[in-house]
N, C-alpha and C. Protein backbone atom coordinates (compact mmCIF):
# COMPACT_ATOMS: atom_id res chain seq x y z
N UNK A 1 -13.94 -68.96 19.67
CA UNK A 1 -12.98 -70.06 19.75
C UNK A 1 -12.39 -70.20 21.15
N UNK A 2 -12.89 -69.52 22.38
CA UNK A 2 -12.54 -69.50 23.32
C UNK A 2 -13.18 -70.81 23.91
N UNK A 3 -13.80 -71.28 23.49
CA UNK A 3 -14.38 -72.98 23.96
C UNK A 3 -13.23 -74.22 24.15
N UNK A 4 -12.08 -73.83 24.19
CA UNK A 4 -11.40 -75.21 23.77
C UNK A 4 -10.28 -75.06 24.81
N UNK A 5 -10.33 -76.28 25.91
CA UNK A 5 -9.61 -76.25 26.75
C UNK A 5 -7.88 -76.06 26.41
N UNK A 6 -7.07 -75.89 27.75
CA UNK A 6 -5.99 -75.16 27.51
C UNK A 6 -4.82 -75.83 26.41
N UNK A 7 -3.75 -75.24 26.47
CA UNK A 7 -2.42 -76.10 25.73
C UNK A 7 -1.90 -76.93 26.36
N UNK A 8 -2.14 -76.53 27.97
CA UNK A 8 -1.01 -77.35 28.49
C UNK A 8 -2.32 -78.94 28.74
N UNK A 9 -3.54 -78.60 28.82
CA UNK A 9 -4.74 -79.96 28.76
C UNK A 9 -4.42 -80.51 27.52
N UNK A 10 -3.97 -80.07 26.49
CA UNK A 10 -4.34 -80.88 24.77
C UNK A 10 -2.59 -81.66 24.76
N UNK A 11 -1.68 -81.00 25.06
CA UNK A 11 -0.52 -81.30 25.02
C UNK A 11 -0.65 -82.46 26.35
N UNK A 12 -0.95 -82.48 27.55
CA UNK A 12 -1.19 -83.88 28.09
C UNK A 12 -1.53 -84.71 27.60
N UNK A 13 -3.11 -84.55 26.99
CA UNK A 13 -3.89 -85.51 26.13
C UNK A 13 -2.75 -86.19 25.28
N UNK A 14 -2.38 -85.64 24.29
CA UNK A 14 -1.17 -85.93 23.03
C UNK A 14 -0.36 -86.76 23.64
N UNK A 15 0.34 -86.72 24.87
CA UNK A 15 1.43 -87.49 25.37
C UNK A 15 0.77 -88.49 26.59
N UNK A 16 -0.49 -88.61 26.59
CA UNK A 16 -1.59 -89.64 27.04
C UNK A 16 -1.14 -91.23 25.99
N UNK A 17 -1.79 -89.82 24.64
CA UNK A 17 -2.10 -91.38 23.57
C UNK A 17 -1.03 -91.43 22.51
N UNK A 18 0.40 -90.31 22.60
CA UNK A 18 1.49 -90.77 21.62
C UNK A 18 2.48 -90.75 22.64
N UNK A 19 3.26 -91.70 22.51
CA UNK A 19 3.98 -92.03 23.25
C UNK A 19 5.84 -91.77 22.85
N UNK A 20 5.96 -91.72 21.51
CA UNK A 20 6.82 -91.71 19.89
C UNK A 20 7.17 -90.30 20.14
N UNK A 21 8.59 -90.08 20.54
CA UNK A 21 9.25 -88.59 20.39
C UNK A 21 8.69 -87.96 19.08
N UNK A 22 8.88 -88.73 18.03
CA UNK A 22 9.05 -88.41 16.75
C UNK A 22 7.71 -87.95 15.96
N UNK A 23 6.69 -88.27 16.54
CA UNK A 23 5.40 -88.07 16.23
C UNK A 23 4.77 -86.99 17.30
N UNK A 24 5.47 -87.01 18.58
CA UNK A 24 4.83 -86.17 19.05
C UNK A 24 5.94 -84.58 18.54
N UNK A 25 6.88 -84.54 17.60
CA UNK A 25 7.59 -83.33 17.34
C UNK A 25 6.98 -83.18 16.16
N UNK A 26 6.32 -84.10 15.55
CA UNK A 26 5.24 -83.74 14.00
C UNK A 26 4.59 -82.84 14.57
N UNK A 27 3.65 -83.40 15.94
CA UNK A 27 2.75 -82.19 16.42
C UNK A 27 3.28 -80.93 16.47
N UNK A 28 4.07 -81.09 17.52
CA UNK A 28 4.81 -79.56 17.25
C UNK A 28 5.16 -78.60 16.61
N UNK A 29 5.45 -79.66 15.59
CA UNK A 29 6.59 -78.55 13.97
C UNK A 29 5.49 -78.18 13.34
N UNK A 30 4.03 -79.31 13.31
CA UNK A 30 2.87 -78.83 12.70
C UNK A 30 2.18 -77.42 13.42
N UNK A 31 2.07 -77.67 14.89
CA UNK A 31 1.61 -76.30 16.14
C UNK A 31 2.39 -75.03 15.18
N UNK A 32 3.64 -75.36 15.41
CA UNK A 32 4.22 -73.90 15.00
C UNK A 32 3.98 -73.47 13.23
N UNK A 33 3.89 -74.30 12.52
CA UNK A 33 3.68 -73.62 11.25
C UNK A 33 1.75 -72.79 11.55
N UNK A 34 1.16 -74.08 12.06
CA UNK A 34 -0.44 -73.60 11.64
C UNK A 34 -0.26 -72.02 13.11
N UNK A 35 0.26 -72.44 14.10
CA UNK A 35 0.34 -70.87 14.73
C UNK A 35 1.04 -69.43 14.05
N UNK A 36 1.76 -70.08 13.13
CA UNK A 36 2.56 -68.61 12.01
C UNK A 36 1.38 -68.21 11.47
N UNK A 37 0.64 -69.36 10.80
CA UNK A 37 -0.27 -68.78 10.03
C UNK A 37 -1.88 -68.11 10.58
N UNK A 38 -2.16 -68.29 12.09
CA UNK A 38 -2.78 -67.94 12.63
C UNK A 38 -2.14 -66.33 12.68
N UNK A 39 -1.15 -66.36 13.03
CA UNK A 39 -0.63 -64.70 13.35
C UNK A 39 -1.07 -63.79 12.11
N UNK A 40 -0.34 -64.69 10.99
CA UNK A 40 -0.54 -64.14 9.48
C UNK A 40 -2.21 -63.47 8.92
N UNK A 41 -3.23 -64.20 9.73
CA UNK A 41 -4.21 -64.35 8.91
C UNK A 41 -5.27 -63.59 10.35
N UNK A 42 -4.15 -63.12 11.51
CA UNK A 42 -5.29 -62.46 12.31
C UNK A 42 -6.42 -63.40 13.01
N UNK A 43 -6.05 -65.07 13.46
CA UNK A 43 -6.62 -65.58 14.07
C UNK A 43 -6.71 -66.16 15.31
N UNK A 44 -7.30 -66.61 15.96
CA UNK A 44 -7.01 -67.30 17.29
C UNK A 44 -5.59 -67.88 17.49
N UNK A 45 -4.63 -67.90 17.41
CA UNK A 45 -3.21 -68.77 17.45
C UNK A 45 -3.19 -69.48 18.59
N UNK A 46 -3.66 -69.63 19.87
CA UNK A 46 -3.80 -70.51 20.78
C UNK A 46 -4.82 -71.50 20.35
N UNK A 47 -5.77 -71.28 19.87
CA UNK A 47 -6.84 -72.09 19.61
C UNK A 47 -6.63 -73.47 18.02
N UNK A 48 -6.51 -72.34 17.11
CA UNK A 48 -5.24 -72.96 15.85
C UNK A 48 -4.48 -73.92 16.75
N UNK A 49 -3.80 -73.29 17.09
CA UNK A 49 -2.27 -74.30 17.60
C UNK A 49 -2.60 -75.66 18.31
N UNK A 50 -4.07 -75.78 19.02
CA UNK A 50 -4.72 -76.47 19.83
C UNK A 50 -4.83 -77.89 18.61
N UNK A 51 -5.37 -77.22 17.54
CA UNK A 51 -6.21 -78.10 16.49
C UNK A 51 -5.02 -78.92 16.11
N UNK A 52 -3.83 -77.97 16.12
CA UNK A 52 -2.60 -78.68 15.35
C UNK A 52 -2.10 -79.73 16.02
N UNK A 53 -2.18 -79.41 17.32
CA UNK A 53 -1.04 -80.28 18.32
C UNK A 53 -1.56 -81.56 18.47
N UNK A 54 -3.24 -81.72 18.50
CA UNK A 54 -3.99 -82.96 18.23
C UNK A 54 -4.30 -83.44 16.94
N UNK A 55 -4.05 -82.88 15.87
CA UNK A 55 -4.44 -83.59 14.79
C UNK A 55 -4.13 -84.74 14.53
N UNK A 56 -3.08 -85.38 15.31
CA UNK A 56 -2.56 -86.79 14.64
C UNK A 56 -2.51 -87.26 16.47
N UNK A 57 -3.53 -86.87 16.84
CA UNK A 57 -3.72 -87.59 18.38
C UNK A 57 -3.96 -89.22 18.18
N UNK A 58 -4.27 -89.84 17.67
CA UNK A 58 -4.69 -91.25 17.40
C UNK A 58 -3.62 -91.66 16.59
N UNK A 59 -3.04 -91.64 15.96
CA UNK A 59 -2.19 -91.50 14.89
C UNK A 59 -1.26 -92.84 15.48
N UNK A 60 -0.63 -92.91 16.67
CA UNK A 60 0.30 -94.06 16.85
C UNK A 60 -0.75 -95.33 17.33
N UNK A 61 -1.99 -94.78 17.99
CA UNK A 61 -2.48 -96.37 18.68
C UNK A 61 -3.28 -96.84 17.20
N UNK A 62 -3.94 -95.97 16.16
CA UNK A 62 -5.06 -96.36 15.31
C UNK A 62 -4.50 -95.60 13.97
N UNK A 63 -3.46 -96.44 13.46
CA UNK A 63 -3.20 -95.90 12.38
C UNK A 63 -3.49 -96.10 10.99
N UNK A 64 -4.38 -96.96 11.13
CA UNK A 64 -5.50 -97.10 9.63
C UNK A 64 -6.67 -96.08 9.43
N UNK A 65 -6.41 -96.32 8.19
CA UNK A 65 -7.62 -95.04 7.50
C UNK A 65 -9.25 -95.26 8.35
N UNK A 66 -8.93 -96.74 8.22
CA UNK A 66 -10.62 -97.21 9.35
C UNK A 66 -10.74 -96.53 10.72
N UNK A 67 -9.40 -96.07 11.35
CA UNK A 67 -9.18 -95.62 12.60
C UNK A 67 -9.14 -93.73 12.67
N UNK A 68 -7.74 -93.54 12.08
CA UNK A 68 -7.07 -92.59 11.78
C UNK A 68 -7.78 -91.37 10.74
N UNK A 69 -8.72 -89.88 11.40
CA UNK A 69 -8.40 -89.20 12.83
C UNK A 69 -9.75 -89.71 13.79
N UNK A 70 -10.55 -91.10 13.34
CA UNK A 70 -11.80 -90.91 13.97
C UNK A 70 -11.76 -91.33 14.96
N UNK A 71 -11.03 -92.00 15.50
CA UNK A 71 -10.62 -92.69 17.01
C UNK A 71 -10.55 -91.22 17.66
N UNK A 72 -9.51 -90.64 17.28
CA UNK A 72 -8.75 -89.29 18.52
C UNK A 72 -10.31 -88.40 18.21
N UNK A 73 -10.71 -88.13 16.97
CA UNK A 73 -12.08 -87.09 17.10
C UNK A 73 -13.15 -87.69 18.52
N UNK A 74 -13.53 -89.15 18.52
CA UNK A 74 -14.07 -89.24 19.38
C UNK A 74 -13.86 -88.73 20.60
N UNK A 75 -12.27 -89.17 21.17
CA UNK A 75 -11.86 -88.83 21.89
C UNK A 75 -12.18 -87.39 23.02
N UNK A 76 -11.98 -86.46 21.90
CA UNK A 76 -11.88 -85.53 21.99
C UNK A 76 -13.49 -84.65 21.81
N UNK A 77 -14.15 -85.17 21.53
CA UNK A 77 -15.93 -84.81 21.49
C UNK A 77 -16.34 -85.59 23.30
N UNK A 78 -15.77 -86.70 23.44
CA UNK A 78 -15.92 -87.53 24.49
C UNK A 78 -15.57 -86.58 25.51
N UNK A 79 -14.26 -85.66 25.76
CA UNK A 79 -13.71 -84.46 26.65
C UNK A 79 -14.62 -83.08 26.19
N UNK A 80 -15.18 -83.42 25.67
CA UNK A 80 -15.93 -81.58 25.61
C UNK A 80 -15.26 -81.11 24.31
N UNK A 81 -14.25 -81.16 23.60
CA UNK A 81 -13.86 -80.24 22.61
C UNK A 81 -14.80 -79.90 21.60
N UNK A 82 -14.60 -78.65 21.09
CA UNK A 82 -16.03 -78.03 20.17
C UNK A 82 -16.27 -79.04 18.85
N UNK A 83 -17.13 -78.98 18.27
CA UNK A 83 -17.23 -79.60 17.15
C UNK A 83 -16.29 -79.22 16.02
N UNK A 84 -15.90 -77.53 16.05
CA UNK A 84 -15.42 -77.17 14.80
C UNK A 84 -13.95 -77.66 14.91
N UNK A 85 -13.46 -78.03 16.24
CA UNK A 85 -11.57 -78.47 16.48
C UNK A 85 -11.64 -79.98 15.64
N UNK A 86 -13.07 -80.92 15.81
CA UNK A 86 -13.02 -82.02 15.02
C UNK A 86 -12.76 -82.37 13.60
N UNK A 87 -14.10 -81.42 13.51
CA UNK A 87 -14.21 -81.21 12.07
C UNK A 87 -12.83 -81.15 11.69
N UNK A 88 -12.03 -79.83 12.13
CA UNK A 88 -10.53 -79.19 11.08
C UNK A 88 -9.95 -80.69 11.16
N UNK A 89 -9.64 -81.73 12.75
CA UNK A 89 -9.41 -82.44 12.39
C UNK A 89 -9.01 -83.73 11.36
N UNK A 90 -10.85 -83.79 11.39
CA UNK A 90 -11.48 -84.68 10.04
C UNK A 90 -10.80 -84.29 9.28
N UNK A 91 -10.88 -82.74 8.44
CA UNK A 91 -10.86 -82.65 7.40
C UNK A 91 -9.01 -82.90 6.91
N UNK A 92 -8.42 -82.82 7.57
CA UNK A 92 -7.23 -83.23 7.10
C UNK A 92 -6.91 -84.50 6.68
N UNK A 93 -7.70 -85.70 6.72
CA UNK A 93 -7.25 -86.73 6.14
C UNK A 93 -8.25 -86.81 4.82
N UNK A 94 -7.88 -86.89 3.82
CA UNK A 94 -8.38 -86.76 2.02
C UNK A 94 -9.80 -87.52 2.35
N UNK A 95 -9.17 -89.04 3.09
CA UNK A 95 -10.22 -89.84 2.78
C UNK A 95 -11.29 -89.84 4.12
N UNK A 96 -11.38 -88.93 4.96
CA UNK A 96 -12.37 -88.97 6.00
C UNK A 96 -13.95 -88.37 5.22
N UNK A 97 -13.99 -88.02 4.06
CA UNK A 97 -15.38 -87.23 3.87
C UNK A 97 -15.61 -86.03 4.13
N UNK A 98 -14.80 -85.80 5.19
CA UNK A 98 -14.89 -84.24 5.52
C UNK A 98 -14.35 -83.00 4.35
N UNK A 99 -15.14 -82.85 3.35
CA UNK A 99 -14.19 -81.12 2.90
C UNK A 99 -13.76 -80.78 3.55
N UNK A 100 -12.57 -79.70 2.92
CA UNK A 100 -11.79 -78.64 3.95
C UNK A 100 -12.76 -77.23 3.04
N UNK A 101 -13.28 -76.42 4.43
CA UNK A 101 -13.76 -75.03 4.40
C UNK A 101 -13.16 -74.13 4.43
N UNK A 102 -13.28 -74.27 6.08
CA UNK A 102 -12.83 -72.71 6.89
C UNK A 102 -11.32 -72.72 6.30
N UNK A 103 -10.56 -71.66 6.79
CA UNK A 103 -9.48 -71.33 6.47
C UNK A 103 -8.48 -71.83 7.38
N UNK A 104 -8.99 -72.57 8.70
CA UNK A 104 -8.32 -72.79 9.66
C UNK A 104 -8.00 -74.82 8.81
N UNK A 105 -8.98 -75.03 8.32
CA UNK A 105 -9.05 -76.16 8.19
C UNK A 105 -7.82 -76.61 6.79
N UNK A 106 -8.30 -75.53 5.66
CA UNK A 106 -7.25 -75.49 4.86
C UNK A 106 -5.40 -75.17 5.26
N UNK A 107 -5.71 -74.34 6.36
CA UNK A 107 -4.57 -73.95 6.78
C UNK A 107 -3.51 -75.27 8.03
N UNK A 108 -4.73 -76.10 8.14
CA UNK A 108 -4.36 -77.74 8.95
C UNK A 108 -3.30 -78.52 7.92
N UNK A 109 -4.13 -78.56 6.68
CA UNK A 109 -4.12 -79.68 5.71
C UNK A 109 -2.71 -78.57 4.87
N UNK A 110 -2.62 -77.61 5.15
CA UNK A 110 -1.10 -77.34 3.91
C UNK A 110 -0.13 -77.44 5.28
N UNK A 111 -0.17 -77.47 6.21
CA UNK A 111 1.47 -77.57 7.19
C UNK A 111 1.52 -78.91 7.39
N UNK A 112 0.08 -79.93 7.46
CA UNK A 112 0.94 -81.28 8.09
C UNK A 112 2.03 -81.74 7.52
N UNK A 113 1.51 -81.92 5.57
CA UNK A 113 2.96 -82.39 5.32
C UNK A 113 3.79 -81.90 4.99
N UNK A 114 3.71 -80.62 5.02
CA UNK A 114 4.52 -79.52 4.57
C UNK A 114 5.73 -79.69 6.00
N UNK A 115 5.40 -79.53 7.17
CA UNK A 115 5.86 -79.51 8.42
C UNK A 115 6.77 -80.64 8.39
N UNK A 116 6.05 -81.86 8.23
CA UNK A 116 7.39 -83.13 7.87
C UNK A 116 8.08 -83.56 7.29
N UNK A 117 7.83 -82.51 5.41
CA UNK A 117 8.85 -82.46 4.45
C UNK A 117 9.61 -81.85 4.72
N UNK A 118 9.49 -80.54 5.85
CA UNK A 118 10.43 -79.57 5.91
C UNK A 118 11.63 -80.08 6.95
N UNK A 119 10.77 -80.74 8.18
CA UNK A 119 11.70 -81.41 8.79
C UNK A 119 12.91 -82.60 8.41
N UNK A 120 12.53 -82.91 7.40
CA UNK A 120 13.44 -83.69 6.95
C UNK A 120 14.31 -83.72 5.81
N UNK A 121 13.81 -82.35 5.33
CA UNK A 121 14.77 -81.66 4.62
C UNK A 121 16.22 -80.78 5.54
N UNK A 122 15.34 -80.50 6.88
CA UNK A 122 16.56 -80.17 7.78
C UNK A 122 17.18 -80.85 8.45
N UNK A 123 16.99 -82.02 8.57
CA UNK A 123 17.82 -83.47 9.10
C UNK A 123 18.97 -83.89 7.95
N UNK A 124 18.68 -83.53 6.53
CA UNK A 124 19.86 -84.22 6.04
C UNK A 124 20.68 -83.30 5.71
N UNK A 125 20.72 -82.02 6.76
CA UNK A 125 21.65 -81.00 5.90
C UNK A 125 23.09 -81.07 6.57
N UNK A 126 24.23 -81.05 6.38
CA UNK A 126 25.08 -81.16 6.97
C UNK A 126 24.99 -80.06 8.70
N UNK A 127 24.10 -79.32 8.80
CA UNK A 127 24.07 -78.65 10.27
C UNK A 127 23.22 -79.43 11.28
N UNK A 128 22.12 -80.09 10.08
CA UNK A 128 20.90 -80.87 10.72
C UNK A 128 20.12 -80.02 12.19
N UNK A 129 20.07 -78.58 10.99
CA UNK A 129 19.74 -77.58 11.21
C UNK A 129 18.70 -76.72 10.70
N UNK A 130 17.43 -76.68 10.99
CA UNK A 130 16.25 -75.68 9.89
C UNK A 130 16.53 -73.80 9.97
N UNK A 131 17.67 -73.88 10.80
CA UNK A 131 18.04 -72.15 11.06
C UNK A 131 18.69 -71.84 9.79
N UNK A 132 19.23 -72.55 8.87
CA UNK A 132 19.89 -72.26 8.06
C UNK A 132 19.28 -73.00 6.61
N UNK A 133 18.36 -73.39 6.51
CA UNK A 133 17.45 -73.97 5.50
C UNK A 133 17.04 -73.20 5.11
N UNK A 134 16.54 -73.07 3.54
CA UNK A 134 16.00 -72.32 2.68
C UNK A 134 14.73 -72.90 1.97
N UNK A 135 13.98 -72.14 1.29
CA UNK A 135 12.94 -72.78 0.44
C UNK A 135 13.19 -73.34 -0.59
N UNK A 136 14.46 -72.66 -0.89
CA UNK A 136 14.79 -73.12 -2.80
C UNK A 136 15.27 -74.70 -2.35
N UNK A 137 15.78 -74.94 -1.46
CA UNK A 137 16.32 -76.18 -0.87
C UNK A 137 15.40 -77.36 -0.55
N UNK A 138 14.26 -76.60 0.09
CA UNK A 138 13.38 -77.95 0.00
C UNK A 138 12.65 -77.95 -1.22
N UNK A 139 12.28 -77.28 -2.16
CA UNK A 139 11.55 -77.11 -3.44
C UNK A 139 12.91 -78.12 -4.11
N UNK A 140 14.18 -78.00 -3.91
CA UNK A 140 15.03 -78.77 -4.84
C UNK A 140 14.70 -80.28 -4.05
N UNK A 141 14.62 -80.81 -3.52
CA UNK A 141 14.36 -81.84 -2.89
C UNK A 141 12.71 -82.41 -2.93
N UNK A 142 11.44 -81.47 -3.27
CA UNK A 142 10.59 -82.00 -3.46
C UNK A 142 10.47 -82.88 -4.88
N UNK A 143 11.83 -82.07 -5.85
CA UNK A 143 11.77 -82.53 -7.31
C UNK A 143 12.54 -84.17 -7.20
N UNK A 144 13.35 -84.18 -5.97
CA UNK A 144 14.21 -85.35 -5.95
C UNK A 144 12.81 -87.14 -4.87
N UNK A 145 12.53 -87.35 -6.07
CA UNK A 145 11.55 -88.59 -5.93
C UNK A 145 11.93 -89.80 -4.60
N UNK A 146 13.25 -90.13 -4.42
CA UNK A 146 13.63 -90.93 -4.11
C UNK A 146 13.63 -90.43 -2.21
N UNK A 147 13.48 -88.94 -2.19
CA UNK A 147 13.82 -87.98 -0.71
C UNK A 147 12.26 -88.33 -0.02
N UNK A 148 12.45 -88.88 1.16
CA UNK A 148 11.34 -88.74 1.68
C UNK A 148 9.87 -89.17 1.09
N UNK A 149 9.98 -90.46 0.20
CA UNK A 149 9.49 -90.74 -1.30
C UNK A 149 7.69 -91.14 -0.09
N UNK A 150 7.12 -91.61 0.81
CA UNK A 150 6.36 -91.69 1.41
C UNK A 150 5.23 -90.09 1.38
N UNK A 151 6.14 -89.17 1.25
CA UNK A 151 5.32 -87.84 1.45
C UNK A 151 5.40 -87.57 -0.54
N UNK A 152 3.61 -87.19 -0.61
CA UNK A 152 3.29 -86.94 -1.77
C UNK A 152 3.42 -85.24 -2.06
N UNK A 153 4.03 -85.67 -3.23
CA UNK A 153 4.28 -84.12 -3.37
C UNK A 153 3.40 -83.03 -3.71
N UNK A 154 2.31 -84.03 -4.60
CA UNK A 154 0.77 -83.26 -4.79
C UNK A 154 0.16 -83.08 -3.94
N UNK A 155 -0.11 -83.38 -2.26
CA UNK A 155 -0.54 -83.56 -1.26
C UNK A 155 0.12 -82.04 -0.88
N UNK A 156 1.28 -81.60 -1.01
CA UNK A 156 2.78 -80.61 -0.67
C UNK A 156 1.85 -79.72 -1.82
N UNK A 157 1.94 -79.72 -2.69
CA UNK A 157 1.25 -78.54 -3.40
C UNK A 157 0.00 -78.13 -3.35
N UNK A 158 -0.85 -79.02 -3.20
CA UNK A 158 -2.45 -78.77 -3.32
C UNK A 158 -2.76 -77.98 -1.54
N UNK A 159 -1.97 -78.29 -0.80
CA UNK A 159 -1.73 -77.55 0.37
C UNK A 159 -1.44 -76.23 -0.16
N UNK A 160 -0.57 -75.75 -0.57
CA UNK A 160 -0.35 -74.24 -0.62
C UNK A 160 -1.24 -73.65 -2.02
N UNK A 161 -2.04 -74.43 -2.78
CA UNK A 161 -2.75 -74.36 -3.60
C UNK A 161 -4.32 -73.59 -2.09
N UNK A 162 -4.10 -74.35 -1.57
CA UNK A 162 -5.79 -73.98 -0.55
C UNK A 162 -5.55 -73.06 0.02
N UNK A 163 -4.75 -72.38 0.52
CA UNK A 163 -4.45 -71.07 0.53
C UNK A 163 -4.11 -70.01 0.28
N UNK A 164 -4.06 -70.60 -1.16
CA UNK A 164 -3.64 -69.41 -1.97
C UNK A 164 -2.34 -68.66 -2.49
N UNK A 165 -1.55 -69.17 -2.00
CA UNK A 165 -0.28 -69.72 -1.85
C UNK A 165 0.78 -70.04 -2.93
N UNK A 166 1.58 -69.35 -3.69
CA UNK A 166 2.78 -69.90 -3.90
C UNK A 166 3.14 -70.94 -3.68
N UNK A 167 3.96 -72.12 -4.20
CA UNK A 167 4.46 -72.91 -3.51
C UNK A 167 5.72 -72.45 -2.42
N UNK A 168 6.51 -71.89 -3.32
CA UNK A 168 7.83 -71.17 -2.30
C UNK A 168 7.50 -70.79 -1.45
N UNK A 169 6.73 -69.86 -1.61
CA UNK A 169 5.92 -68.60 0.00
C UNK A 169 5.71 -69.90 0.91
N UNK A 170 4.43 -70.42 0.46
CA UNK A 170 3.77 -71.83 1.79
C UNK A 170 5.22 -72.09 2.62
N UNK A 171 6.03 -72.68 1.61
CA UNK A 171 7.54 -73.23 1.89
C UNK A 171 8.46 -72.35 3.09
N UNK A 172 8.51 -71.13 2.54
CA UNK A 172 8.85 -70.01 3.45
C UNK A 172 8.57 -69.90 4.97
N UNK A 173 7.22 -69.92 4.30
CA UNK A 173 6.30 -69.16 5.73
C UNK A 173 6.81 -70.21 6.67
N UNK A 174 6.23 -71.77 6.27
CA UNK A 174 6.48 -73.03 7.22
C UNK A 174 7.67 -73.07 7.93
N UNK A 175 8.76 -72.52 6.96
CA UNK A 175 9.99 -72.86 7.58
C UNK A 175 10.41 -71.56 8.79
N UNK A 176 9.38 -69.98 8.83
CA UNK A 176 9.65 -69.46 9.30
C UNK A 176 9.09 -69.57 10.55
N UNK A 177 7.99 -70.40 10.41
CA UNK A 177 7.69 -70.40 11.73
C UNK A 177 8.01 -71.81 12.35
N UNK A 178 8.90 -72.64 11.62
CA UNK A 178 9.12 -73.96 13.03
C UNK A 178 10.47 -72.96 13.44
N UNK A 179 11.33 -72.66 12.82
CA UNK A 179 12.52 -71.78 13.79
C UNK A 179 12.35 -71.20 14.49
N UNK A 180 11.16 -70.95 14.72
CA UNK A 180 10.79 -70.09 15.96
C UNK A 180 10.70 -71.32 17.05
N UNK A 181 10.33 -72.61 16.48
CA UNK A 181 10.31 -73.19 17.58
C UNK A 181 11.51 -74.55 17.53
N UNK A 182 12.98 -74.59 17.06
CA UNK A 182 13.66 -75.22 16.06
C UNK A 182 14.29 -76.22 17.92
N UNK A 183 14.14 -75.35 19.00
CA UNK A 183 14.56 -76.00 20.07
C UNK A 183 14.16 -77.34 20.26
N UNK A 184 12.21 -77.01 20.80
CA UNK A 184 11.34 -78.05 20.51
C UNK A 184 11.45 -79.06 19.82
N UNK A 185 12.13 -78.82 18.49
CA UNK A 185 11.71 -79.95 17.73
C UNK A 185 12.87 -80.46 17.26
N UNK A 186 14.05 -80.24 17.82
CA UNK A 186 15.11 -81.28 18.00
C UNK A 186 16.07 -80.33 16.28
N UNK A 187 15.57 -78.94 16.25
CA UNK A 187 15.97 -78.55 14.92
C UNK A 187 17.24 -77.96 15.14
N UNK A 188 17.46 -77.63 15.87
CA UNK A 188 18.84 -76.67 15.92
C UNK A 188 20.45 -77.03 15.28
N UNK A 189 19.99 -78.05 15.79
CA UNK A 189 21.65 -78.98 14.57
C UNK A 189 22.79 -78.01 15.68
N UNK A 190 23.90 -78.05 14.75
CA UNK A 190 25.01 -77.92 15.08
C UNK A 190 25.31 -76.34 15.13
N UNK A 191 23.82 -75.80 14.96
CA UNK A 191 24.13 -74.24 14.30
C UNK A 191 23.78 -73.36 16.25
């Protein structure tokens, strides 16, 4: 996995073609969960983190399913990136065709939306803070329909379903590793 140019090359790229604070801190909050779970699982975590930070590289200019990840995959085959960073790509959107395999790929597809349920479970807390967020807290809020009603909650489970996963644990883990990066991503609140 040493084939895949640096963080600080993929993180240019990203702020090439997203321009959206808010989408480019998805990347992020997504980087840091799929890098927890790189640590967790004994894998490349620079390379992981690579896959994460571009996964939704196309995402603001080509945001139809006709577009959205196959525009940014080109992209990114067009710069040299390996085939397998595409693929994990691909495979995170249901409807690209791509199965999810490897473990890196399953491990794409349970933080994206896990990463932006969580974030916005820590935006409405009175600290508007994820340092002080819990799992039981966003699990109470995945039950509340009306919260964040755009993010599917079966999408939220069948994620920690592909890894094997608890729902709580997935929940956990995610939230333990964006606090590691809670600066970045605008998480710190008032705490």
């Amino acid at each position: 996995m040493n084939d895949v140019p640096s963080r600080d090359a993929a993180w240019q790229l990203l702020a090439e073609w997203t321009r959206g604070e808010s989408l480019r801190k998805h990347a992020l909050a997504v980087e840091a969960a799929v890098r927890g779970y790189a640590r967790r699982f004994e894998q490349d975590e620079d390379a992981w983190g690579i896959v994460a930070l571009l996964h939704d590289l196309d995402y603001e200019r080509y945001p139809a399913p006709a577009d959205h990840p196959f525009r940014g995959c080109e992209e990114l085959e067009r710069r040299g990136y390996p085939a397998w960073v595409t693929r994990a790509i691909l495979s995170h959107a249901d409807y690209s065709g791509v199965p999810r395999e490897t473990l890196l790929e399953k491990t794409l597809y349970g933080c994206d939306e896990m990463a932006g349920f969580v974030t916005a479970a820590a935006l409405v807390r009175p600290s508007r803070s994820i340092l002080d967020l819990e799992a039981a807290s966003v699990l109470k809020r995945m039950k509340d329909k009306a919260f964040a009603r755009a993010v599917s909650r079966d999408d939220l489970r069948r994620g920690a379903e592909g890894l094997g996963l608890p729902l709580d644990t997935h929940v956990a883990n995610v939230i333990a590793s964006m606090r590691e990066a809670a600066g970045a991503l605008g998480l710190r609140g008032t705490l």
